[in-house]
PDB file of N, CA and C in Angstrom:
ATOM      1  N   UNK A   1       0.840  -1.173   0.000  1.00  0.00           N
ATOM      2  CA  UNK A   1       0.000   0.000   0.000  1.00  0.00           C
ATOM      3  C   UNK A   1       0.888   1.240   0.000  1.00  0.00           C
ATOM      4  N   UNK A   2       0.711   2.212  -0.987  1.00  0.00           N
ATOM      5  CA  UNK A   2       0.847   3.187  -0.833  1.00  0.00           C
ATOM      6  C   UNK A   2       0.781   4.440  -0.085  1.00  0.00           C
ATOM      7  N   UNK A   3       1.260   4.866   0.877  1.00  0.00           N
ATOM      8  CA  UNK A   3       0.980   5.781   2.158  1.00  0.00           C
ATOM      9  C   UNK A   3       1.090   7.579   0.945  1.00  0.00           C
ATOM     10  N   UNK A   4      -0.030   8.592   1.237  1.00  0.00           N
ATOM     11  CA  UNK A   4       0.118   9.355   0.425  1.00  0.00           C
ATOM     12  C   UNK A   4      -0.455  10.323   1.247  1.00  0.00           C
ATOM     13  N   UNK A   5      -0.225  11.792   1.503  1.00  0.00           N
ATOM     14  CA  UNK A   5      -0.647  12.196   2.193  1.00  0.00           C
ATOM     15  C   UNK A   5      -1.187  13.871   1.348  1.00  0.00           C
ATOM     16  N   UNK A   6      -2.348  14.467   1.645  1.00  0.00           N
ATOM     17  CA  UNK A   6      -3.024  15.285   1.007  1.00  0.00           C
ATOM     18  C   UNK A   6      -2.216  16.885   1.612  1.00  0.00           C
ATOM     19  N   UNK A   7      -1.819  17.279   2.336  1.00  0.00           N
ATOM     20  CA  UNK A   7      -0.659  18.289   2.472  1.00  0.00           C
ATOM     21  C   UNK A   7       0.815  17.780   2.017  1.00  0.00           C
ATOM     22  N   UNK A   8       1.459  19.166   1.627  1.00  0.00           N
ATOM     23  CA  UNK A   8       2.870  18.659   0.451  1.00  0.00           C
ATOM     24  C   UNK A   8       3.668  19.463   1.291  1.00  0.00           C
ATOM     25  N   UNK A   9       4.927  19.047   1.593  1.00  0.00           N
ATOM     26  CA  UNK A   9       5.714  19.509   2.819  1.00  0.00           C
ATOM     27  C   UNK A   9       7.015  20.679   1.468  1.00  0.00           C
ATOM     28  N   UNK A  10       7.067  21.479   2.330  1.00  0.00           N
ATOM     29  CA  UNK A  10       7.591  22.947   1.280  1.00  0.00           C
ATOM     30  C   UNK A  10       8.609  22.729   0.671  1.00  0.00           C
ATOM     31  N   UNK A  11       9.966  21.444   0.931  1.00  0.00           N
ATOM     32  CA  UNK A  11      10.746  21.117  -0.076  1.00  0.00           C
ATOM     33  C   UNK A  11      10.294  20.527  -1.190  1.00  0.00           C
ATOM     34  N   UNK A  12       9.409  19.803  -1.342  1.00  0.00           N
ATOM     35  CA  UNK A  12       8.829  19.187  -2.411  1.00  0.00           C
ATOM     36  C   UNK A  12       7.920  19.888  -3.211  1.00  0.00           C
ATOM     37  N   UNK A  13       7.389  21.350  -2.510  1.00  0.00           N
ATOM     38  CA  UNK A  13       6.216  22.175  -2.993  1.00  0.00           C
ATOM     39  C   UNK A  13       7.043  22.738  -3.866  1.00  0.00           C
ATOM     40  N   UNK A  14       8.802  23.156  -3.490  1.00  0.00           N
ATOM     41  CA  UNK A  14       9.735  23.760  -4.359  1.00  0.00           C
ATOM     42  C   UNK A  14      10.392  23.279  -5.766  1.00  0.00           C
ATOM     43  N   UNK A  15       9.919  21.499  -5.200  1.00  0.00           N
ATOM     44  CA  UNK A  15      10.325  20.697  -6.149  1.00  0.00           C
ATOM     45  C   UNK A  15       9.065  20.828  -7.417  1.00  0.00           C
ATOM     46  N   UNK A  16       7.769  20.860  -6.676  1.00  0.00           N
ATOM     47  CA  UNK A  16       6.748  20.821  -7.960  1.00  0.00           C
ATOM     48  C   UNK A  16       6.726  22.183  -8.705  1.00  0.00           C
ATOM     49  N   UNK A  17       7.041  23.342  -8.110  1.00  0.00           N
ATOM     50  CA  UNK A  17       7.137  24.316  -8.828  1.00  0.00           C
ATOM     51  C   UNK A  17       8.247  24.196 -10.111  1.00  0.00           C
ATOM     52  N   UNK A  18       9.340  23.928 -10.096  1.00  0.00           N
ATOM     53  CA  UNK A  18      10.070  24.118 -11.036  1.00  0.00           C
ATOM     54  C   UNK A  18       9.621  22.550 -12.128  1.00  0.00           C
ATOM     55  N   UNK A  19       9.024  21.629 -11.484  1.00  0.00           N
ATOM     56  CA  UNK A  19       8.094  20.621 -12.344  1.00  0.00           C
ATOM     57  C   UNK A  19       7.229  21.100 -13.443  1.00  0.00           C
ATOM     58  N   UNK A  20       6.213  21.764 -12.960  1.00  0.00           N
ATOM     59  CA  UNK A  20       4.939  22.331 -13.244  1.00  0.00           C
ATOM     60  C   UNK A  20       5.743  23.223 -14.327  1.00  0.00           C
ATOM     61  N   UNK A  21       6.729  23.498 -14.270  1.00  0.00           N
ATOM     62  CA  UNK A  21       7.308  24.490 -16.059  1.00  0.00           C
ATOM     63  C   UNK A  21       7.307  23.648 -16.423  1.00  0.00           C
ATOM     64  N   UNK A  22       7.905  22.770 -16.615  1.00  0.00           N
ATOM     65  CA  UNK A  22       7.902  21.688 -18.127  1.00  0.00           C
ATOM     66  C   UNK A  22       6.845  21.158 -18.419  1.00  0.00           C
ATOM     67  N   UNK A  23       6.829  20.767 -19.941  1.00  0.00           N
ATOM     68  CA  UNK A  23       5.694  20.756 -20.478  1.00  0.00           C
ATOM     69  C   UNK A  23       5.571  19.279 -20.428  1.00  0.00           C
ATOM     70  N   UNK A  24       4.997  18.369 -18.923  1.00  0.00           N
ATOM     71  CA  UNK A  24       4.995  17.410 -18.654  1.00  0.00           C
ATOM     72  C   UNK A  24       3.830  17.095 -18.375  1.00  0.00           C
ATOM     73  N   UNK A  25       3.216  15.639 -18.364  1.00  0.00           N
ATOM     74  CA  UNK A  25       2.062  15.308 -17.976  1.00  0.00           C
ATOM     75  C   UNK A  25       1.901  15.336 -16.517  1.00  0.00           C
ATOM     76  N   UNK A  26       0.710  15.529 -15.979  1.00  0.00           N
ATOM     77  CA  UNK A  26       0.636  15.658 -14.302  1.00  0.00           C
ATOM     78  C   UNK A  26       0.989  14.395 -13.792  1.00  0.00           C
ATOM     79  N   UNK A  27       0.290  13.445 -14.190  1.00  0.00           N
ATOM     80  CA  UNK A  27       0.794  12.055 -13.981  1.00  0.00           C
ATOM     81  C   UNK A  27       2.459  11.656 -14.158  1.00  0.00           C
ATOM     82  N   UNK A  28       3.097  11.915 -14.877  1.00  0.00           N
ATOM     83  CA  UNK A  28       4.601  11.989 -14.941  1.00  0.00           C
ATOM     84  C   UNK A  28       5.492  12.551 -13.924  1.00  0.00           C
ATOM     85  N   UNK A  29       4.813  14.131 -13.948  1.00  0.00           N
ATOM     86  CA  UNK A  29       5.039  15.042 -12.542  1.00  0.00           C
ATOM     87  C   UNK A  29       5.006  14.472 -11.691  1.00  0.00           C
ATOM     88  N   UNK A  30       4.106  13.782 -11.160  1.00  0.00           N
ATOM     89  CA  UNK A  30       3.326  13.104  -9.691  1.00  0.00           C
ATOM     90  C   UNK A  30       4.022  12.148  -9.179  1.00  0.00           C
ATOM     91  N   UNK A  31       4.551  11.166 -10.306  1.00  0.00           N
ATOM     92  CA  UNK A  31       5.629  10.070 -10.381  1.00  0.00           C
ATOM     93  C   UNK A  31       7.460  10.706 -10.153  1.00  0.00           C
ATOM     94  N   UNK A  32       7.292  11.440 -10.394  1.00  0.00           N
ATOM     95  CA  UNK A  32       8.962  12.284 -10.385  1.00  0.00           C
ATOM     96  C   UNK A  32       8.659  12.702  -8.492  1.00  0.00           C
ATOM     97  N   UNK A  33       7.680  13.692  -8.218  1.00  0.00           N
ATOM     98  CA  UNK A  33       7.650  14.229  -7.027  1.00  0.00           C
ATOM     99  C   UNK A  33       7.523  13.028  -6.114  1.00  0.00           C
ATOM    100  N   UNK A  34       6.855  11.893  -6.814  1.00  0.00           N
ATOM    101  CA  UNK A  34       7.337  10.762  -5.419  1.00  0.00           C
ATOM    102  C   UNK A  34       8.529  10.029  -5.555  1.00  0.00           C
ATOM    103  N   UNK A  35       9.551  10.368  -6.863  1.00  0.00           N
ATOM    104  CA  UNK A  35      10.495   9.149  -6.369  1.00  0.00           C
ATOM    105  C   UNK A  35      11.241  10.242  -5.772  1.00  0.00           C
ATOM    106  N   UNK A  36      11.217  11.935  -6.003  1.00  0.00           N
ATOM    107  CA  UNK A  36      11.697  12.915  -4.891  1.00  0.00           C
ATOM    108  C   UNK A  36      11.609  12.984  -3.479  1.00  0.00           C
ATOM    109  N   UNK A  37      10.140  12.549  -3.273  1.00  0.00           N
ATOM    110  CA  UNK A  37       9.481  12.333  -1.720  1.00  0.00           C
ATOM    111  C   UNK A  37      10.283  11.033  -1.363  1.00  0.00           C
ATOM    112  N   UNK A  38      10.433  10.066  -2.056  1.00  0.00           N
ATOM    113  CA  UNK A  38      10.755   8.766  -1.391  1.00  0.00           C
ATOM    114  C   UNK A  38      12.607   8.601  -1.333  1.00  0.00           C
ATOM    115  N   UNK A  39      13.269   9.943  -2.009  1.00  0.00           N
ATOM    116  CA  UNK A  39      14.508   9.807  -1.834  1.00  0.00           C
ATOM    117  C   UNK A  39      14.514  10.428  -0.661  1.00  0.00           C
ATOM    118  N   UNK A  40      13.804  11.534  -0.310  1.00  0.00           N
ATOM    119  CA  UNK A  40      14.185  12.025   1.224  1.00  0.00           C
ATOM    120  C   UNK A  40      13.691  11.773   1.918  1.00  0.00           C
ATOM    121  N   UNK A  41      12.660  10.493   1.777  1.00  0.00           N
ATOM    122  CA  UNK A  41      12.246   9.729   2.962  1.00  0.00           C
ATOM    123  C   UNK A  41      10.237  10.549   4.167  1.00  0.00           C
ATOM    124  N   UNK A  42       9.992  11.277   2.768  1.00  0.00           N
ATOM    125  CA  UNK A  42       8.909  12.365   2.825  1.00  0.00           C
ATOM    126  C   UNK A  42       7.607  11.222   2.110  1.00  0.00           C
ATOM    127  N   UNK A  43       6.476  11.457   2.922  1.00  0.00           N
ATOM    128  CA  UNK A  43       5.643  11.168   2.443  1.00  0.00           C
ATOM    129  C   UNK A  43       5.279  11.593   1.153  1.00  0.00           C
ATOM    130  N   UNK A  44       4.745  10.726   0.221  1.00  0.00           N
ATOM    131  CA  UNK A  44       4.377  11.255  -1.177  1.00  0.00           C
ATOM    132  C   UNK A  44       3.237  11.751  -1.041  1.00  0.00           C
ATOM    133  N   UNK A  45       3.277  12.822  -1.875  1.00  0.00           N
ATOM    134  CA  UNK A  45       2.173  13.775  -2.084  1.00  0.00           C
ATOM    135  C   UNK A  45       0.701  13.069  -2.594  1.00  0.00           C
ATOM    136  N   UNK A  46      -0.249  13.323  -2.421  1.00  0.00           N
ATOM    137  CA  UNK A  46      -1.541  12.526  -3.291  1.00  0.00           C
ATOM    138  C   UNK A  46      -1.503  13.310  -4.388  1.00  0.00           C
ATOM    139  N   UNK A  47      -2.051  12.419  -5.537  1.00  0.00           N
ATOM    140  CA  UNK A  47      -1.935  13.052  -6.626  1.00  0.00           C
ATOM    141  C   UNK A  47      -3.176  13.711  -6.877  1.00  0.00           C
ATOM    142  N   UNK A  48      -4.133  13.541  -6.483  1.00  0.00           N
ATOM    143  CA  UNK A  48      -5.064  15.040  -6.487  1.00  0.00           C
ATOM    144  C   UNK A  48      -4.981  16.531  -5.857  1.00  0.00           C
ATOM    145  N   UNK A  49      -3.897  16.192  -4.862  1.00  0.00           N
ATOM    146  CA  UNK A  49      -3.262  17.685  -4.689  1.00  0.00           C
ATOM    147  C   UNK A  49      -2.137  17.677  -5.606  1.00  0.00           C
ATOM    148  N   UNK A  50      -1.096  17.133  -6.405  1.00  0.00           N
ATOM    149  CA  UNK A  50      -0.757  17.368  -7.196  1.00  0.00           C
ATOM    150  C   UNK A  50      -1.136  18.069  -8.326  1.00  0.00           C
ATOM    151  N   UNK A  51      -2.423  17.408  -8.999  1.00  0.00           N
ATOM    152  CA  UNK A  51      -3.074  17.732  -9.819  1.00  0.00           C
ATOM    153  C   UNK A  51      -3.691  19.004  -9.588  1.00  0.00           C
ATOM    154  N   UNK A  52      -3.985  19.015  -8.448  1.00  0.00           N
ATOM    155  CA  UNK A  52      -4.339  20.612  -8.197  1.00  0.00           C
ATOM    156  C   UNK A  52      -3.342  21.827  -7.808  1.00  0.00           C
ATOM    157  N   UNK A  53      -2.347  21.574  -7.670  1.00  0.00           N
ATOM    158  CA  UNK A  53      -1.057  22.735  -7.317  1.00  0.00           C
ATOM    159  C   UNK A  53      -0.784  22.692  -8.665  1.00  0.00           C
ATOM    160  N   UNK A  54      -0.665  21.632  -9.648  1.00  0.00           N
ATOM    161  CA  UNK A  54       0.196  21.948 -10.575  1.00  0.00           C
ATOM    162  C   UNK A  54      -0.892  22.588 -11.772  1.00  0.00           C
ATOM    163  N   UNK A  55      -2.175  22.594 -11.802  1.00  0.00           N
ATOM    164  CA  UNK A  55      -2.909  23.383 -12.892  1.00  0.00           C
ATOM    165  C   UNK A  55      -3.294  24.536 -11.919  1.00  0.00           C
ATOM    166  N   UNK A  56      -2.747  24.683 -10.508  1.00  0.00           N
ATOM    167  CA  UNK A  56      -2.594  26.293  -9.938  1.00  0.00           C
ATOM    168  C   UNK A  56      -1.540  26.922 -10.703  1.00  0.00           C
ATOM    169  N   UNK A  57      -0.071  26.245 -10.181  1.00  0.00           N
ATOM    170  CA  UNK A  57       0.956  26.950 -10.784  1.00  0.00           C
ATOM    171  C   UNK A  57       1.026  27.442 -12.487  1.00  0.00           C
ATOM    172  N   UNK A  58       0.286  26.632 -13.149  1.00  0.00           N
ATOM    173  CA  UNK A  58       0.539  26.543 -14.785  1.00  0.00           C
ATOM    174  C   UNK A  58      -0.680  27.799 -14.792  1.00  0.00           C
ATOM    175  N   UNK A  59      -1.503  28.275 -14.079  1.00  0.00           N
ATOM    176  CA  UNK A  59      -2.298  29.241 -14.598  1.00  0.00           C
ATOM    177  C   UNK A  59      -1.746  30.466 -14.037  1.00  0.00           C
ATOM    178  N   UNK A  60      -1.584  30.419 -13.250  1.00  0.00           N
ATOM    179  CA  UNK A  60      -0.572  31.374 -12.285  1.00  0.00           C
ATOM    180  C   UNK A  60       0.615  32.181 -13.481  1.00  0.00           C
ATOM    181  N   UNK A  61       1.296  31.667 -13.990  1.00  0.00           N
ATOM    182  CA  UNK A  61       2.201  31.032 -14.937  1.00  0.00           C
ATOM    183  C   UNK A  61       1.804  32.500 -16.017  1.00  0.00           C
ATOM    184  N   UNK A  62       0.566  31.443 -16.473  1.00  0.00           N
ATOM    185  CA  UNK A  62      -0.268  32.408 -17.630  1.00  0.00           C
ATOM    186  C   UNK A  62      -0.712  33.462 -17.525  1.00  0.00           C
ATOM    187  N   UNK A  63      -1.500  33.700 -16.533  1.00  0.00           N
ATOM    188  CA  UNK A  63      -1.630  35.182 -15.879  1.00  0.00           C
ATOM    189  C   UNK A  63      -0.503  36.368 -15.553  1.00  0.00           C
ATOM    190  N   UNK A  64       0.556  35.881 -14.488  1.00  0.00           N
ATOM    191  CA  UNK A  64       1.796  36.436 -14.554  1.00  0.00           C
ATOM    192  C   UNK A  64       2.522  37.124 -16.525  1.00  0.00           C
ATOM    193  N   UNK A  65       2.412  36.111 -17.381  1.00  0.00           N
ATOM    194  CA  UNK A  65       3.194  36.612 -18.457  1.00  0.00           C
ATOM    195  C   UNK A  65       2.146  37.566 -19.167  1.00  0.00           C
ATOM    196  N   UNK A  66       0.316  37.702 -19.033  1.00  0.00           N
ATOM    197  CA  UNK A  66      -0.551  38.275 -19.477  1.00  0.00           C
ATOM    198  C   UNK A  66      -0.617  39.831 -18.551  1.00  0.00           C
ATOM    199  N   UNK A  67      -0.667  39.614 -17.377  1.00  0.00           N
ATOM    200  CA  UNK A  67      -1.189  40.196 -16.573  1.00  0.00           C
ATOM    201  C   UNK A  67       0.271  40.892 -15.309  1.00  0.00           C
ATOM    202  N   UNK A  68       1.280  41.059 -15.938  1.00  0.00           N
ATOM    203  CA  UNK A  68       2.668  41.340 -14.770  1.00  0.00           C
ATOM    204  C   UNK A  68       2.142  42.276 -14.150  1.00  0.00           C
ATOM    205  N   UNK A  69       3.088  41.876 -12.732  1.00  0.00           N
ATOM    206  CA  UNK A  69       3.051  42.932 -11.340  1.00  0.00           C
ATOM    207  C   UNK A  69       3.650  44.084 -12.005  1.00  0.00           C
ATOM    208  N   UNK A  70       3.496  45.389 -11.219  1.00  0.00           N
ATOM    209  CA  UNK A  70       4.159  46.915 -11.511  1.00  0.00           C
ATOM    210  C   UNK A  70       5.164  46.188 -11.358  1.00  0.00           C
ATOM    211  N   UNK A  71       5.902  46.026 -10.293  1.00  0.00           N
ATOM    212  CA  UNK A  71       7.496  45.431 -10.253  1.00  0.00           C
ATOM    213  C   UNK A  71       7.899  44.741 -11.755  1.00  0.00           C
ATOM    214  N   UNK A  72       7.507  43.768 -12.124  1.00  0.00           N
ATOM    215  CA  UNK A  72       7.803  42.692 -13.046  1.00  0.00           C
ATOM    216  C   UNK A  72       7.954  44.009 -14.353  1.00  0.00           C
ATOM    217  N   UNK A  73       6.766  44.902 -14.539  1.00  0.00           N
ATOM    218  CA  UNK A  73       6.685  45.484 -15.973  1.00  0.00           C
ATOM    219  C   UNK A  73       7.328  46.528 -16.112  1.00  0.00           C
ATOM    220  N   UNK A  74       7.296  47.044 -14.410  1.00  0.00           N
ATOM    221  CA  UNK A  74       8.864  48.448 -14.695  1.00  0.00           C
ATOM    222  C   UNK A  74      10.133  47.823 -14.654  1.00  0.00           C
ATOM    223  N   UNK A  75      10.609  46.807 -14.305  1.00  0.00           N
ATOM    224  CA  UNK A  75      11.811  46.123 -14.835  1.00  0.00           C
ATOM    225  C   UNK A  75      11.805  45.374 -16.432  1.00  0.00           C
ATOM    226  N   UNK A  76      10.720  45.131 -16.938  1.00  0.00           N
ATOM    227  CA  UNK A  76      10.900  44.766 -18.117  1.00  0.00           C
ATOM    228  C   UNK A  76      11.099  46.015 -19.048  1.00  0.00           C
ATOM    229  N   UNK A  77      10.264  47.117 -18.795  1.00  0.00           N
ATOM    230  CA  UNK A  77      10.488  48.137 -19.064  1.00  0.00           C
ATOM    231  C   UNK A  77      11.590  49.081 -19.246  1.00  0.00           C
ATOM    232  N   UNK A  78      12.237  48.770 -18.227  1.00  0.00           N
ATOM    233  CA  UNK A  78      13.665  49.161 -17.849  1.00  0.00           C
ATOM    234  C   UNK A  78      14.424  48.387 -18.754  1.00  0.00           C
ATOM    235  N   UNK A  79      14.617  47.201 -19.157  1.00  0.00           N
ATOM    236  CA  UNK A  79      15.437  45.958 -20.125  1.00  0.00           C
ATOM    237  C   UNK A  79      15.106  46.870 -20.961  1.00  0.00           C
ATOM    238  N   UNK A  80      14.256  47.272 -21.387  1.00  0.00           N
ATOM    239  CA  UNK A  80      13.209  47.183 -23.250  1.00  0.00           C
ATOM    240  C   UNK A  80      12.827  45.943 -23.541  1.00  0.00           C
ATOM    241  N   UNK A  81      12.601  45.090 -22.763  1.00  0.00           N
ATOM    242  CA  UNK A  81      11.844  43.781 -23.005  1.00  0.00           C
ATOM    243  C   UNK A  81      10.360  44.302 -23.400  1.00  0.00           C
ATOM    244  N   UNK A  82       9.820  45.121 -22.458  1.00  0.00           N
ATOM    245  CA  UNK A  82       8.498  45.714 -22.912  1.00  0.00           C
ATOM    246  C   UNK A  82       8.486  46.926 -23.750  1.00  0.00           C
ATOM    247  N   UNK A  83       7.676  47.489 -23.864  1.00  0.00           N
ATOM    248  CA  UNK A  83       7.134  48.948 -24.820  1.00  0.00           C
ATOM    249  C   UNK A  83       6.784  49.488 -23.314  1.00  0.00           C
ATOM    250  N   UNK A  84       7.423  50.820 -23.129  1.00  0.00           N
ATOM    251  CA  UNK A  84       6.810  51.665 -22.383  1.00  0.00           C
ATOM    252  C   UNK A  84       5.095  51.946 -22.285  1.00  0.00           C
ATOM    253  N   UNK A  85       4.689  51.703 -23.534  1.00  0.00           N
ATOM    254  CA  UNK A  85       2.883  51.863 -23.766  1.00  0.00           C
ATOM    255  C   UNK A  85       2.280  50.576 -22.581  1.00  0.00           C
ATOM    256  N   UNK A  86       3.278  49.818 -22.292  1.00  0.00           N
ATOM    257  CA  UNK A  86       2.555  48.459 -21.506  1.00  0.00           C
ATOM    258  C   UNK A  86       2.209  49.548 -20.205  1.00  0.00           C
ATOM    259  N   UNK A  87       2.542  50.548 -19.773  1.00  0.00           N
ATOM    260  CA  UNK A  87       2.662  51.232 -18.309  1.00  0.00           C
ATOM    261  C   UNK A  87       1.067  51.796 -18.164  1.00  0.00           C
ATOM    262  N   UNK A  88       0.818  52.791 -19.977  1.00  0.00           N
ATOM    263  CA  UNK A  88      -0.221  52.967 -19.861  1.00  0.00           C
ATOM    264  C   UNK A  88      -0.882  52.208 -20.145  1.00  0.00           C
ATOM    265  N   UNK A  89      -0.687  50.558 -20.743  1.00  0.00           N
ATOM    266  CA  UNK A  89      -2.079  49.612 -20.766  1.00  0.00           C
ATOM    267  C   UNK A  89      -2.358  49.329 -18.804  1.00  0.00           C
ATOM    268  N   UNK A  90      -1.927  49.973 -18.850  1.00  0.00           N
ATOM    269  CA  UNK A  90      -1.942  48.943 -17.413  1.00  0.00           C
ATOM    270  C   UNK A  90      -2.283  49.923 -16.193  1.00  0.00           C
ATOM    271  N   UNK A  91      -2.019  51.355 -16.799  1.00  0.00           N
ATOM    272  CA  UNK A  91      -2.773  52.291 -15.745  1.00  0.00           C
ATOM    273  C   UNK A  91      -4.554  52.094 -16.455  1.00  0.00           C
ATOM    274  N   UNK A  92      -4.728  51.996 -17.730  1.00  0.00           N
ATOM    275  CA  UNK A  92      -6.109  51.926 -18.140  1.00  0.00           C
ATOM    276  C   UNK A  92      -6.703  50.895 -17.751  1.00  0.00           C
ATOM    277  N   UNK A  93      -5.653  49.856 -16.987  1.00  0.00           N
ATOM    278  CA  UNK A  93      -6.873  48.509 -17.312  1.00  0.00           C
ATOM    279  C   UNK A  93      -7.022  47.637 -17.992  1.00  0.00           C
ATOM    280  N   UNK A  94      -6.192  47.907 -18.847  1.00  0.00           N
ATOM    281  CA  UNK A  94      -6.337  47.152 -20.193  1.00  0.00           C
ATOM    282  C   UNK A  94      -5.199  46.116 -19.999  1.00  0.00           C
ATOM    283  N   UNK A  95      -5.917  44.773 -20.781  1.00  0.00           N
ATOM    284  CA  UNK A  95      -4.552  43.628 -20.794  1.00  0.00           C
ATOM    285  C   UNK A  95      -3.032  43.973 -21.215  1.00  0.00           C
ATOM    286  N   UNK A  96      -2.442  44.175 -20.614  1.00  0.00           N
ATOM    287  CA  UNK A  96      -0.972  44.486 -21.109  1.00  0.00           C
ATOM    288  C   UNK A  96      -0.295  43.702 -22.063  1.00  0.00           C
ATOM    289  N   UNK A  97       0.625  45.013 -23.025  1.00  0.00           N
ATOM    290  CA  UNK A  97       1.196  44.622 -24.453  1.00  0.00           C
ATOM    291  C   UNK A  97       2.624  43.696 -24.083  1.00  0.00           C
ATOM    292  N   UNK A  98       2.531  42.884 -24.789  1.00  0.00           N
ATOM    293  CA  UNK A  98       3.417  41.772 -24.840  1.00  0.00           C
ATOM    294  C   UNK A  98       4.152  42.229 -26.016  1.00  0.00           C
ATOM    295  N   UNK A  99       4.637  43.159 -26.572  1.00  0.00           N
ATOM    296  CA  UNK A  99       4.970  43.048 -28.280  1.00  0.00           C
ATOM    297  C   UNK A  99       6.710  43.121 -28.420  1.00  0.00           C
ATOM    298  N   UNK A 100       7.365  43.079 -26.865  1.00  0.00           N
ATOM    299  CA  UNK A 100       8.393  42.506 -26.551  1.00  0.00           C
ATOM    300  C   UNK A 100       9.358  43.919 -27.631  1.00  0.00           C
ATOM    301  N   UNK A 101       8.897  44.603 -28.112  1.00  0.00           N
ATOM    302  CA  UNK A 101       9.594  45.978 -29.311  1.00  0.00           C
ATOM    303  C   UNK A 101       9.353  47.011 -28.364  1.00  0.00           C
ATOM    304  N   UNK A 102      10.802  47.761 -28.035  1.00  0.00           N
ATOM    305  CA  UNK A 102      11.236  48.716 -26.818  1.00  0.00           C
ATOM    306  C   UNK A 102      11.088  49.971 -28.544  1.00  0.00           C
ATOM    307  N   UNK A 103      10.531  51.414 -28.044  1.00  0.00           N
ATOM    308  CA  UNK A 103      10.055  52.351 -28.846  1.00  0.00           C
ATOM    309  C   UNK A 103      11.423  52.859 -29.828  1.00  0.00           C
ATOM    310  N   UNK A 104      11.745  52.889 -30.939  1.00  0.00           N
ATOM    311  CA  UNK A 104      13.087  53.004 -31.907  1.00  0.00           C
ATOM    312  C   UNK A 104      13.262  54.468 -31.751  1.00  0.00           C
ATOM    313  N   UNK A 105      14.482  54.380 -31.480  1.00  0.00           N
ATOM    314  CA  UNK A 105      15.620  55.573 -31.261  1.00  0.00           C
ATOM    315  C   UNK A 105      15.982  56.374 -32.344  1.00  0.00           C
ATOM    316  N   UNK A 106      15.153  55.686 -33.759  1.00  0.00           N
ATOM    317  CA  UNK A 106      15.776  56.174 -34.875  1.00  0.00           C
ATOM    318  C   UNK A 106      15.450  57.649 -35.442  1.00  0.00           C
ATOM    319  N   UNK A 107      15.918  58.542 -35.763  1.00  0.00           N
ATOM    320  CA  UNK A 107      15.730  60.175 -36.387  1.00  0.00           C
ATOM    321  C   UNK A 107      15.294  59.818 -37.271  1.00  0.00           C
ATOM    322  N   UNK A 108      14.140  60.834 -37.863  1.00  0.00           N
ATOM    323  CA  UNK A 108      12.974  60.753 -39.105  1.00  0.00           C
ATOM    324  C   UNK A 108      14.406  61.169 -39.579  1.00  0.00           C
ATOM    325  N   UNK A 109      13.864  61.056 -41.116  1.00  0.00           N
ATOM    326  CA  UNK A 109      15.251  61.397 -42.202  1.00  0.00           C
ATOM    327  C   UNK A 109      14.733  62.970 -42.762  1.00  0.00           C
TER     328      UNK A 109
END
């Protein structure tokens, strides 16, 4: 019998986070986080809280790259990863621009 327990103890919560990026099946995931749990001697996680942290994190995920914190978009901003216009999508409300093109430096001719 399998002993599985429905709370996930925070080394392994660290372990499913960097899981949950790859573009892996949950079931695969679930199997990796227990032969993780069973190397350090940690109860394995149930896989319905698996299944549920890891389509938390993956939406989380999606939202974050749709929807960035002020922090996240004035540092992208700062790179030129973003368009300065993302500052005002985002004082309006509006879904913020992803178009990853910082505004051109170039002189009209």
């Amino acid at each position: 019998m399998v002993v599985a327990a429905a709370q996930i103890e925070p080394v392994l919560l660290a372990q499913l986070v960097v899981l949950s990026r790859e573009p892996k099946a949950i079931a695969e995931i679930n199997r990796e986080l227990g032969r993780h749990a069973a190397a350090l001697g940690l109860v394995k996680p149930s896989y319905a809280r698996v299944r549920q942290l890891v389509h938390e994190l993956r939406a989380a995920a999606v939202d974050d790259a749709h929807d960035p914190s002020w922090a996240r978009l004035l540092l992208e901003v700062d790179l030129r990863a973003r368009s300065p216009l993302a500052i005002v999508d985002k004082l309006d409300g509006v879904p913020v621009r992803r178009d990853g093109v910082a505004p051109s430096s170039r002189r009209a001719p």
